[in-house]
C-alpha atoms as a PDB file:
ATOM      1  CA  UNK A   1      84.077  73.181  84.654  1.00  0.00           C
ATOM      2  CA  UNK A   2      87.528  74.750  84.765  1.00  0.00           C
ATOM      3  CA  UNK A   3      88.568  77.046  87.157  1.00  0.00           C
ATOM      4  CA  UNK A   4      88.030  80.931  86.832  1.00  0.00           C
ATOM      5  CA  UNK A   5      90.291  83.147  84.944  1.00  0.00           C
ATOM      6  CA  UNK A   6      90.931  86.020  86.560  1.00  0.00           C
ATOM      7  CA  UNK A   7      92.896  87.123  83.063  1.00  0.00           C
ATOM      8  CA  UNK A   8      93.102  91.160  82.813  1.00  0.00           C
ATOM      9  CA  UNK A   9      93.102  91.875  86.585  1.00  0.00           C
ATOM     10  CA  UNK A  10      95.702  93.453  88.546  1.00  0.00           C
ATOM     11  CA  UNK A  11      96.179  92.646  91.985  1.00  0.00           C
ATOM     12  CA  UNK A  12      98.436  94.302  94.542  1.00  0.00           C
ATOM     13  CA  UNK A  13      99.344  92.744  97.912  1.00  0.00           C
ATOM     14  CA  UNK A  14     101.620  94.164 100.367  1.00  0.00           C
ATOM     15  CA  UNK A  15     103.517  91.278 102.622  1.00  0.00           C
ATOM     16  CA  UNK A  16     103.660  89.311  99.600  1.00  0.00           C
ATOM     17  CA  UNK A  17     107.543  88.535 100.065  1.00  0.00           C
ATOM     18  CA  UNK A  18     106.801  85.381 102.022  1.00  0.00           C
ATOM     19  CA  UNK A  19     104.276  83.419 104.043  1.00  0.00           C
ATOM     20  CA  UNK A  20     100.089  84.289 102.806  1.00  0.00           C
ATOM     21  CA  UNK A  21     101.029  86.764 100.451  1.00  0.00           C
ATOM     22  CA  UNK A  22     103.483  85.082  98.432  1.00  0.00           C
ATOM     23  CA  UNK A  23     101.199  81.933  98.296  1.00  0.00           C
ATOM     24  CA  UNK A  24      98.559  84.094  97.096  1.00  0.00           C
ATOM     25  CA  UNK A  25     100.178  86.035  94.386  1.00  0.00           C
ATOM     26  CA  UNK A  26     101.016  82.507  93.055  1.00  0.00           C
ATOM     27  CA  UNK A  27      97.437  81.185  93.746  1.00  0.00           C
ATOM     28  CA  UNK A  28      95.960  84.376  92.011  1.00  0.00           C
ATOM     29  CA  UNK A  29      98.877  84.309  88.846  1.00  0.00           C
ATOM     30  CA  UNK A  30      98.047  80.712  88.423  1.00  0.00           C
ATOM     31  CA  UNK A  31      94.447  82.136  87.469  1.00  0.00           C
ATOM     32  CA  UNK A  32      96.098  84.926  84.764  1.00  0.00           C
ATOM     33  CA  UNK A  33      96.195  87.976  86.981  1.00  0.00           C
ATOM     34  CA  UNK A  34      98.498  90.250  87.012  1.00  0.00           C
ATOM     35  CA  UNK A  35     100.357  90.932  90.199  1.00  0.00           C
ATOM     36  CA  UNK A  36     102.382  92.877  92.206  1.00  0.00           C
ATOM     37  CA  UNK A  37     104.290  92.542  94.934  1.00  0.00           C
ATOM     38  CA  UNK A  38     104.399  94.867  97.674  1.00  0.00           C
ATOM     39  CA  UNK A  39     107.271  94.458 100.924  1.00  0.00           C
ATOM     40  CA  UNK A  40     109.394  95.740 103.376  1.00  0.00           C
ATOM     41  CA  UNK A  41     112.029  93.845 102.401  1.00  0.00           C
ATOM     42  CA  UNK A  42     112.589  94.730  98.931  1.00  0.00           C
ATOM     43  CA  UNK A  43     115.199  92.518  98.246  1.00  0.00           C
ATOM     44  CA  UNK A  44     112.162  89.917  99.164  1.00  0.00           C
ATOM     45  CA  UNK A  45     109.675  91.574  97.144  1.00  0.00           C
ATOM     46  CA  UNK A  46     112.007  90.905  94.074  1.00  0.00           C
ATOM     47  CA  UNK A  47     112.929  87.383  95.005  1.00  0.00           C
ATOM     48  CA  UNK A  48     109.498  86.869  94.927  1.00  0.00           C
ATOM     49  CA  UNK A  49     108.101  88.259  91.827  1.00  0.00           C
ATOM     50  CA  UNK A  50     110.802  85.486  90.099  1.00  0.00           C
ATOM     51  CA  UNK A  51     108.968  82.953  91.694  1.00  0.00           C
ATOM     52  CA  UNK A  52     105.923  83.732  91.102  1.00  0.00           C
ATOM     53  CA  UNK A  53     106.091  84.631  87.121  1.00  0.00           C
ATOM     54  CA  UNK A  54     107.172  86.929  84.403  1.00  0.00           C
ATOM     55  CA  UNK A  55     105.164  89.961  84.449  1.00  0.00           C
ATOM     56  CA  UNK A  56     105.114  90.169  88.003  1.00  0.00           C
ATOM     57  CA  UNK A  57     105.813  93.983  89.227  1.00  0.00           C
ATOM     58  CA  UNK A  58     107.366  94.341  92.789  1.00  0.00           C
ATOM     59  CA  UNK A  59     108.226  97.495  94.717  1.00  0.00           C
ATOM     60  CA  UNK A  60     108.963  98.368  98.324  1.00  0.00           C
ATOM     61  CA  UNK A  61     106.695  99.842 100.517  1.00  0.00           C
ATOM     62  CA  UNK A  62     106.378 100.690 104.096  1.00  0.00           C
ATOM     63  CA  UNK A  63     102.420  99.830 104.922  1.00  0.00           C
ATOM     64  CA  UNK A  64     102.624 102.587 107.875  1.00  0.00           C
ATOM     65  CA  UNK A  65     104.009 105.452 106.495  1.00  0.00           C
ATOM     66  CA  UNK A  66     101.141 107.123 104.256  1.00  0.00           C
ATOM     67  CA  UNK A  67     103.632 108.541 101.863  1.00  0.00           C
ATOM     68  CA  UNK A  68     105.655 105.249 101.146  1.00  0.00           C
ATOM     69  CA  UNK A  69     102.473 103.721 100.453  1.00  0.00           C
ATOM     70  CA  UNK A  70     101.824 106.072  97.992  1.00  0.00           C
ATOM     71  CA  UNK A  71     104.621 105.952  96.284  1.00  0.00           C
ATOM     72  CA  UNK A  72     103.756 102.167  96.069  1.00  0.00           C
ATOM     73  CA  UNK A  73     100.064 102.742  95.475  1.00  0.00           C
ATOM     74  CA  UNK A  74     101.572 105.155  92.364  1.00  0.00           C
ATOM     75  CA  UNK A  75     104.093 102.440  90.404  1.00  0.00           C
ATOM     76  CA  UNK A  76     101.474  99.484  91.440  1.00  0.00           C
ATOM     77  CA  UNK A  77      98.433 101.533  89.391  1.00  0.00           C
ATOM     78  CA  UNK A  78     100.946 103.230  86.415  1.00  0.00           C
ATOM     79  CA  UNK A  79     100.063 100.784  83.635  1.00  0.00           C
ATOM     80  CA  UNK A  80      96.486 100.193  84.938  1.00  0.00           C
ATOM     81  CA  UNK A  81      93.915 100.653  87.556  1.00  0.00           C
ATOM     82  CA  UNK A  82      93.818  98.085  90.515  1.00  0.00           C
ATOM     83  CA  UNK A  83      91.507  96.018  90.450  1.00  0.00           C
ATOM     84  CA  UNK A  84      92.235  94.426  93.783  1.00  0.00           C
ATOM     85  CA  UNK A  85      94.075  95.154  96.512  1.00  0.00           C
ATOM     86  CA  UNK A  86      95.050  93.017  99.340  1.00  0.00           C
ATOM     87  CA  UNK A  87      95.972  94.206 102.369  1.00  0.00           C
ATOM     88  CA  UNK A  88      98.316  91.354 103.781  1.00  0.00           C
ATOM     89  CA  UNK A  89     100.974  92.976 105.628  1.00  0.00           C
ATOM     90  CA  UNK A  90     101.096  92.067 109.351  1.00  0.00           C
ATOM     91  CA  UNK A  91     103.623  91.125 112.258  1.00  0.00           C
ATOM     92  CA  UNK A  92     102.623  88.893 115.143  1.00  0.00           C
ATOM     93  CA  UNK A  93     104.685  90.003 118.790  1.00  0.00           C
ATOM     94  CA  UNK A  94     103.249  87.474 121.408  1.00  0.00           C
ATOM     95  CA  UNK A  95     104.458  86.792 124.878  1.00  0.00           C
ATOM     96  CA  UNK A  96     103.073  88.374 128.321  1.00  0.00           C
ATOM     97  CA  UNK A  97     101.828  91.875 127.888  1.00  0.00           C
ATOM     98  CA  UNK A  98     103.801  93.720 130.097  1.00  0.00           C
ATOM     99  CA  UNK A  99     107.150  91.985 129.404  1.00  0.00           C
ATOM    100  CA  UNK A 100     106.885  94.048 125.782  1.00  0.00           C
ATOM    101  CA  UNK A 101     108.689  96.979 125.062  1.00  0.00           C
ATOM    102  CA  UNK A 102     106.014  99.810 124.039  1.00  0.00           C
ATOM    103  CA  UNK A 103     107.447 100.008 121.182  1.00  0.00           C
ATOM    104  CA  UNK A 104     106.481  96.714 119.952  1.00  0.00           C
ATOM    105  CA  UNK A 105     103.028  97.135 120.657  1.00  0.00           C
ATOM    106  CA  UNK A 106     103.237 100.719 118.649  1.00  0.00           C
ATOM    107  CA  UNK A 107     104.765  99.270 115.982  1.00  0.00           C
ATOM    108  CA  UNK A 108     101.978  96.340 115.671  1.00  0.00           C
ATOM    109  CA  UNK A 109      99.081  98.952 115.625  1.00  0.00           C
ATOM    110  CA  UNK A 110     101.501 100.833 112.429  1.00  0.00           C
ATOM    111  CA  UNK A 111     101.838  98.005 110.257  1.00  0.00           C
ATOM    112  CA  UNK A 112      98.655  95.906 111.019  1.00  0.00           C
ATOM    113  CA  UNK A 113      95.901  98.720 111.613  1.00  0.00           C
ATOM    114  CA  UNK A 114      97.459 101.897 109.974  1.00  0.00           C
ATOM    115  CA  UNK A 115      98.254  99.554 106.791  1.00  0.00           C
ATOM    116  CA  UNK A 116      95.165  98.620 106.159  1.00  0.00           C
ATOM    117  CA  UNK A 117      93.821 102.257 106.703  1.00  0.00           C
ATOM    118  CA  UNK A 118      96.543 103.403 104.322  1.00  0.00           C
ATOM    119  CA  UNK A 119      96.018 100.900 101.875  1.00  0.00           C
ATOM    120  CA  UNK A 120      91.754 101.518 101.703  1.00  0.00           C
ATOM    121  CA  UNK A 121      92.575 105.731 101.372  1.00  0.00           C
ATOM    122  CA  UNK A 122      94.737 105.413  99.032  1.00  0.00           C
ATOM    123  CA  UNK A 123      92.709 102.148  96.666  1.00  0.00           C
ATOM    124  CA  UNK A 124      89.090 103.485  97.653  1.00  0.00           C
ATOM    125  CA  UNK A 125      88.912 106.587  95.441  1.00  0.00           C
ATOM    126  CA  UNK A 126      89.724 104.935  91.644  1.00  0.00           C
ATOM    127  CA  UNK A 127      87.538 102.096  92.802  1.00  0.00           C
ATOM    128  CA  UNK A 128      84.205 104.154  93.884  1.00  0.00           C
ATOM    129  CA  UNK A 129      84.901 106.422  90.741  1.00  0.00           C
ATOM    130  CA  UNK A 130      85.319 103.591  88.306  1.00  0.00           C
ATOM    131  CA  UNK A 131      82.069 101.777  90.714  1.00  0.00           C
ATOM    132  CA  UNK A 132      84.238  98.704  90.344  1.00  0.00           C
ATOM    133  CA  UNK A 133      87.158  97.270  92.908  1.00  0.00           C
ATOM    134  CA  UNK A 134      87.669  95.249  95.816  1.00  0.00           C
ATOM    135  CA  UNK A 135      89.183  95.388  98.901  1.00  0.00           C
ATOM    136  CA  UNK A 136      90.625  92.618 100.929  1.00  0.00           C
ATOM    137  CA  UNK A 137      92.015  92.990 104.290  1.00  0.00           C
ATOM    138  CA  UNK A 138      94.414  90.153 106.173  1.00  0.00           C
ATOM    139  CA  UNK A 139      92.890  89.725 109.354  1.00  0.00           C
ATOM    140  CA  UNK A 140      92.676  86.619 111.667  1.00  0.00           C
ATOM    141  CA  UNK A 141      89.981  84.693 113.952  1.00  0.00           C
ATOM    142  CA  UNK A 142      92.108  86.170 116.749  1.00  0.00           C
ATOM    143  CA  UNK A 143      90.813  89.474 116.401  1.00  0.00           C
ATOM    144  CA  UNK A 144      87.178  87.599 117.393  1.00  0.00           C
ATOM    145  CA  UNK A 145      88.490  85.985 120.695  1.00  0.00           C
ATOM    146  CA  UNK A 146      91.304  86.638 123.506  1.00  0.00           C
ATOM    147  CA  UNK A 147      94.255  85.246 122.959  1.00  0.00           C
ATOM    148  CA  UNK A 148      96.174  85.448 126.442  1.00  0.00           C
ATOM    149  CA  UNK A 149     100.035  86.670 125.227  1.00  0.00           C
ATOM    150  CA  UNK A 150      98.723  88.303 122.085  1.00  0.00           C
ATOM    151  CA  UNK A 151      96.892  91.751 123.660  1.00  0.00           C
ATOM    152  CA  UNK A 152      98.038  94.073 121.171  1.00  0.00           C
ATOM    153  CA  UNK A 153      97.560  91.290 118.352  1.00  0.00           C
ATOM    154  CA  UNK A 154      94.382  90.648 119.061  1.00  0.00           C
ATOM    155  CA  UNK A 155      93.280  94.135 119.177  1.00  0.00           C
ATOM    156  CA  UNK A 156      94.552  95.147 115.756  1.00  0.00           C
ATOM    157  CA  UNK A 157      93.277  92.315 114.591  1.00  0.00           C
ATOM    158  CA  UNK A 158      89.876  93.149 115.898  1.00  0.00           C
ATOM    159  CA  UNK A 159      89.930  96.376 114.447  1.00  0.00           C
ATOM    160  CA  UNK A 160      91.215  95.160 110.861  1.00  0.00           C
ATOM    161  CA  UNK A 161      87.707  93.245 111.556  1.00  0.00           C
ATOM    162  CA  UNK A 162      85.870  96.042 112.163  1.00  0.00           C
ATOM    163  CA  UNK A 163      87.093  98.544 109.618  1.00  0.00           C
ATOM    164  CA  UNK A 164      86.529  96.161 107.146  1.00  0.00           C
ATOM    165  CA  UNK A 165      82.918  95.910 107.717  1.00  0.00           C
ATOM    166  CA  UNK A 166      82.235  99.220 108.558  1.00  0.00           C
ATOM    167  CA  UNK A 167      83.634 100.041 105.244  1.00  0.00           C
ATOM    168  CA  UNK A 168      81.777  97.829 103.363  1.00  0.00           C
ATOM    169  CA  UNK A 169      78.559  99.185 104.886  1.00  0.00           C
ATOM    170  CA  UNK A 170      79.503 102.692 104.404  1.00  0.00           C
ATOM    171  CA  UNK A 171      80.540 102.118 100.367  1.00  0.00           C
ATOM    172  CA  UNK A 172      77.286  99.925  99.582  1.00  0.00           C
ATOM    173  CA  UNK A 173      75.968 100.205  96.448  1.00  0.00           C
ATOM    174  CA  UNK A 174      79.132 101.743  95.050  1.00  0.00           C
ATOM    175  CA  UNK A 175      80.166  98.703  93.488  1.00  0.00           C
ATOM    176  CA  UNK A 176      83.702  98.092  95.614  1.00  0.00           C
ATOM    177  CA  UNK A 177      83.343  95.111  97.572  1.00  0.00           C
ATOM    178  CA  UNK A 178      84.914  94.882 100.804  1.00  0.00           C
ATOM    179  CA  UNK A 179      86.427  90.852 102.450  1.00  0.00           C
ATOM    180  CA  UNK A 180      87.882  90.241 105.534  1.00  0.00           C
ATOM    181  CA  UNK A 181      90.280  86.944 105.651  1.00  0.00           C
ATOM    182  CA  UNK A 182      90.293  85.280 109.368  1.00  0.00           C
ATOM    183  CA  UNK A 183      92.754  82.749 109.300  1.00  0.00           C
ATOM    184  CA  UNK A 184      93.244  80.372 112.446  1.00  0.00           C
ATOM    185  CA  UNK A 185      96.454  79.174 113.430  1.00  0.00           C
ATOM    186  CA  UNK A 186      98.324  79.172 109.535  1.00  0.00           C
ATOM    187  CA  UNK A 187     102.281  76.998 109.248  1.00  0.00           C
ATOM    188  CA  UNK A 188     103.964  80.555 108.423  1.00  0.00           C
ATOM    189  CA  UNK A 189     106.643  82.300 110.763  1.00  0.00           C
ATOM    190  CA  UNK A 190     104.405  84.014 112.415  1.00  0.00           C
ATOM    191  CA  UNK A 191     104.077  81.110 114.786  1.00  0.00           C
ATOM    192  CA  UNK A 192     106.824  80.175 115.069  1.00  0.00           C
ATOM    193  CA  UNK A 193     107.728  78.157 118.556  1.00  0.00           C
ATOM    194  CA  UNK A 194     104.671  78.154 118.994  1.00  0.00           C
ATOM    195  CA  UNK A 195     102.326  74.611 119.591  1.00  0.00           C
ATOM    196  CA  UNK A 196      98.782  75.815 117.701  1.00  0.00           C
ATOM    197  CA  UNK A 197      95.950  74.755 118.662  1.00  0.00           C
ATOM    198  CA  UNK A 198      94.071  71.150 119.864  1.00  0.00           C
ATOM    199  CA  UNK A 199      91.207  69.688 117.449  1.00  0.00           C
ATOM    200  CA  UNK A 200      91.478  71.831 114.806  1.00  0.00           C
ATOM    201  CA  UNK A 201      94.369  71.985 111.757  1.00  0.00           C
ATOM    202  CA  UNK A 202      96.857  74.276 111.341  1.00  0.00           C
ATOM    203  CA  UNK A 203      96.416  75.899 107.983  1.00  0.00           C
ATOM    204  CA  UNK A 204      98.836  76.140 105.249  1.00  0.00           C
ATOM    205  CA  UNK A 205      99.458  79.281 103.126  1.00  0.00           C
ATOM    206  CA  UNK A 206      97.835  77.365 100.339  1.00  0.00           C
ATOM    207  CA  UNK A 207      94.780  76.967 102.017  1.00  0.00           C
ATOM    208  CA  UNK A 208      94.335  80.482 103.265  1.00  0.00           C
ATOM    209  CA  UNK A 209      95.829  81.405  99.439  1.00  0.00           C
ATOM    210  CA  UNK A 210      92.944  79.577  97.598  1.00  0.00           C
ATOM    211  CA  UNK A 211      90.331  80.785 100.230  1.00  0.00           C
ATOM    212  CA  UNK A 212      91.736  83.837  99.046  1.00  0.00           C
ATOM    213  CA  UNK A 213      91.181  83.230  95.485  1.00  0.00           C
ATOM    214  CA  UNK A 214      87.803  82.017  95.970  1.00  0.00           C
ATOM    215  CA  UNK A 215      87.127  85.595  97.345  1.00  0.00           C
ATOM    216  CA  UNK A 216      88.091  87.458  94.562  1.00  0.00           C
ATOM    217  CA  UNK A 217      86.394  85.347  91.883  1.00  0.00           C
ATOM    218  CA  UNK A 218      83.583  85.755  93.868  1.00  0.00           C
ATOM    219  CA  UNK A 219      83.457  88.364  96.431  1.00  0.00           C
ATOM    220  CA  UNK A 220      82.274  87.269 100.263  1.00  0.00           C
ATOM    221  CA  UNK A 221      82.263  89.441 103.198  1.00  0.00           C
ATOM    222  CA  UNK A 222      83.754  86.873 105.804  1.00  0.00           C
ATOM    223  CA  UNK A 223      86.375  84.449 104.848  1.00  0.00           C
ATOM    224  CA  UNK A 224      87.242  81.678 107.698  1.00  0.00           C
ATOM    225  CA  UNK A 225      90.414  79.065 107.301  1.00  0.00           C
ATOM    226  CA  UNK A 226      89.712  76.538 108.042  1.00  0.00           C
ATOM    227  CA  UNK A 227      86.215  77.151 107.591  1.00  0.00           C
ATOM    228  CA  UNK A 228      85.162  75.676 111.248  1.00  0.00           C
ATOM    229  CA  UNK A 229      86.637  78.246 112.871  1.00  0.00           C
ATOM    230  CA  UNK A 230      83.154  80.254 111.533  1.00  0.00           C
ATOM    231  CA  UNK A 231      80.859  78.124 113.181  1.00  0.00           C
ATOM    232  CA  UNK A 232      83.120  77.866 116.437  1.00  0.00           C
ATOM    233  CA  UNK A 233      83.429  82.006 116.546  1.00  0.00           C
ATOM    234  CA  UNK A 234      80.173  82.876 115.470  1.00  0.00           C
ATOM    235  CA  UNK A 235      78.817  81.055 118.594  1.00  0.00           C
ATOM    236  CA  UNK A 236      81.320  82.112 121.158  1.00  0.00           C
ATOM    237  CA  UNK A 237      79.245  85.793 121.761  1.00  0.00           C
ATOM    238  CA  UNK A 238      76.185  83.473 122.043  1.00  0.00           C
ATOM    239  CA  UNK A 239      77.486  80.831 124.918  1.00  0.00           C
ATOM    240  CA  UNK A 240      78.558  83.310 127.529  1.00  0.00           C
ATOM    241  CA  UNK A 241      81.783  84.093 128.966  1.00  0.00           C
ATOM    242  CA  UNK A 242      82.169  81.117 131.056  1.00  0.00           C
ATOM    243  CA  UNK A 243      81.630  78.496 128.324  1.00  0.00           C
ATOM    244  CA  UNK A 244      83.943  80.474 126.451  1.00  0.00           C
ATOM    245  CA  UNK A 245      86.616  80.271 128.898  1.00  0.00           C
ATOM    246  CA  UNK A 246      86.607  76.246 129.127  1.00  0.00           C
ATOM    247  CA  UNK A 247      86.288  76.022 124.782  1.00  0.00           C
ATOM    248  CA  UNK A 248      88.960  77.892 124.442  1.00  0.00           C
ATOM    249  CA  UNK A 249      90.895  76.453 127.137  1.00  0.00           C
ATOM    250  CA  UNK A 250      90.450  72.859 125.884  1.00  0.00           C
ATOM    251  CA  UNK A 251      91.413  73.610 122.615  1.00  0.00           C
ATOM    252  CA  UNK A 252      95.094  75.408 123.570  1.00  0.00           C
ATOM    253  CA  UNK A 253      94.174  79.108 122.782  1.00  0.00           C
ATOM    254  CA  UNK A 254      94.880  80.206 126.527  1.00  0.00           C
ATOM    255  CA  UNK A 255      98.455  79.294 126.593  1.00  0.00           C
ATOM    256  CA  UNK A 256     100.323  79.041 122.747  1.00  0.00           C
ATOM    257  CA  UNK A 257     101.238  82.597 123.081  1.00  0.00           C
ATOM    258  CA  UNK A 258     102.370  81.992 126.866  1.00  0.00           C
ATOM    259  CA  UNK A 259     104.196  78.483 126.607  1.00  0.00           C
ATOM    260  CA  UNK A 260     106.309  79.452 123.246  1.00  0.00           C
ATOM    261  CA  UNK A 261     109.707  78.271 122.494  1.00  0.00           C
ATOM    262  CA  UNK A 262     111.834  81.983 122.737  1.00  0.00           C
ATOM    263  CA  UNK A 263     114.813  80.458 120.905  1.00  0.00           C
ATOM    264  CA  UNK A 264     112.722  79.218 117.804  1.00  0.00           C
ATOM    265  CA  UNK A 265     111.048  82.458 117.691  1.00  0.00           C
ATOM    266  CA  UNK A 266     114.544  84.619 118.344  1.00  0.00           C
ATOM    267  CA  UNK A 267     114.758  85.172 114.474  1.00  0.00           C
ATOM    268  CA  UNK A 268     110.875  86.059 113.545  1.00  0.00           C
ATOM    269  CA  UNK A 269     111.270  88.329 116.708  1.00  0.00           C
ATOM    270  CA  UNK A 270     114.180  89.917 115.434  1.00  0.00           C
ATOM    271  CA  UNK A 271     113.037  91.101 112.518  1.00  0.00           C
ATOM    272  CA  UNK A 272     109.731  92.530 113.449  1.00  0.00           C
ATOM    273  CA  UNK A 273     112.073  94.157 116.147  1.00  0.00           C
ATOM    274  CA  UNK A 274     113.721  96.149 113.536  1.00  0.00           C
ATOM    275  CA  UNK A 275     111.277  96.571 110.854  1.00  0.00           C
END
């Protein structure tokens, strides 16, 4: 049986000028959908649209400012209604907490919680009023455990989590369906100079792109890559703190935001520095 078109939908992801969301507005055009591409970097956004096909629309949009998004939400829904949209954008600081300038923490919470917030008040109404739509927000299986060196991370991350399902138990029955992605360690920037993690694969935006995929074609709440890290976080609440500690300690997760290499993250800090 052939894979499932996804011909006639139109799919917006913001982030989508590089790492996940580029490989997924590939993964999803490969499939017939329409896209478009949603970045900071606009000069990115357009770079990427040629890659991924003709017909792909891409505009610039700042996920933490409600009226940019807007603006995006506007040119992204002028030919049609969205279908889907995926909240991608993120940006990863790590190191020790308090060696951080505040306003890199501030700036985390913008882009990676107020994004997705933005993103689902702006999408939600078309979508409950047509009963049809779906939302799907960029998480990561670090918002479901500590990750020493990546507090504020971590915390958006957990609260990406937790919007996600609150939403989709507050819009049941209105026919928008709600996924949260929880990638584990994933072969983008974003860890860069870093060392991942023991016994279990780094992703690679493919992977997380065709979970992705799978998603839309047919909607899941939870989406885990790779999918072991489900099992593995599902039972961490269950074994105690303790147990936790030494899991998580064998496998790396207590020190690869601790022990990373500064000068082959210098250029991913950078520009989270002055986005």
């Amino acid at each position: 049986m052939g894979a499932t078109s996804l011909r006639g939908r139109r799919i917006a992801i913001t982030g989508a000028g590089r790492g996940i969301g580029l490989a997924t507005a590939k993964a999803l055009y490969r499939r017939g959908a329409t896209i478009v591409i949603g970045d900071l970097d606009n000069e990115s956004a357009i770079a990427a649209a040629g890659v991924v096909g003709p017909g792909t629309e891409a505009y610039p949009v700042d996920v933490s400012d409600y009226e940019s998004f807007a603006t995006f939400h506007k040119e992204a829904t002028a030919h049609a209604p969205l279908d889907v949209l995926i909240n991608n954008a993120g940006i990863m600081p790590i190191g020790r907490f308090l060696e951080q300038p505040a306003d890199r923490h501030r700036r985390a919470v913008e882009i990676n919680v107020v994004g997705c917030i933005n993103g689902m008040h702006l999408a939600l109404p078309a979508m409950v009023e047509r009963a049809s739509g779906h939302i799907i927000n960029i998480a990561s299986s670090a918002g479901k455990t500590p990750v020493p060196g990546g507090l504020t991370y971590c915390a958006t991350k957990a609260a990406v989590i937790a919007l996600t399902e609150t939403a989709r138990v507050e819009y049941a029955g209105t026919g928008v369906e709600f996924t949260c992605v929880m990638p584990s360690f994933t072969n983008t920037e974003l860890i860069a100079g870093t060392a991942g993690l023991k016994f279990i694969p780094t992703a690679q935006p493919d992977d997380v792109a065709e979970a992705i995929v799978a998603a839309v074609t047919r909607p899941t709440a939870d989406v885990f890559v790779p999918r072991i890290i489900g099992p593995i976080l599902r039972s961490q609440p269950l074994i105690g703190r303790r147990l936790r500690d030494v899991v998580n300690q064998r496998l790396g997760a207590y020190r690869t935001f601790l022990d990373f290499d500064p000068a082959a993250r210098a250029a991913y800090q950078h520009r989270i520095d002055e986005s």
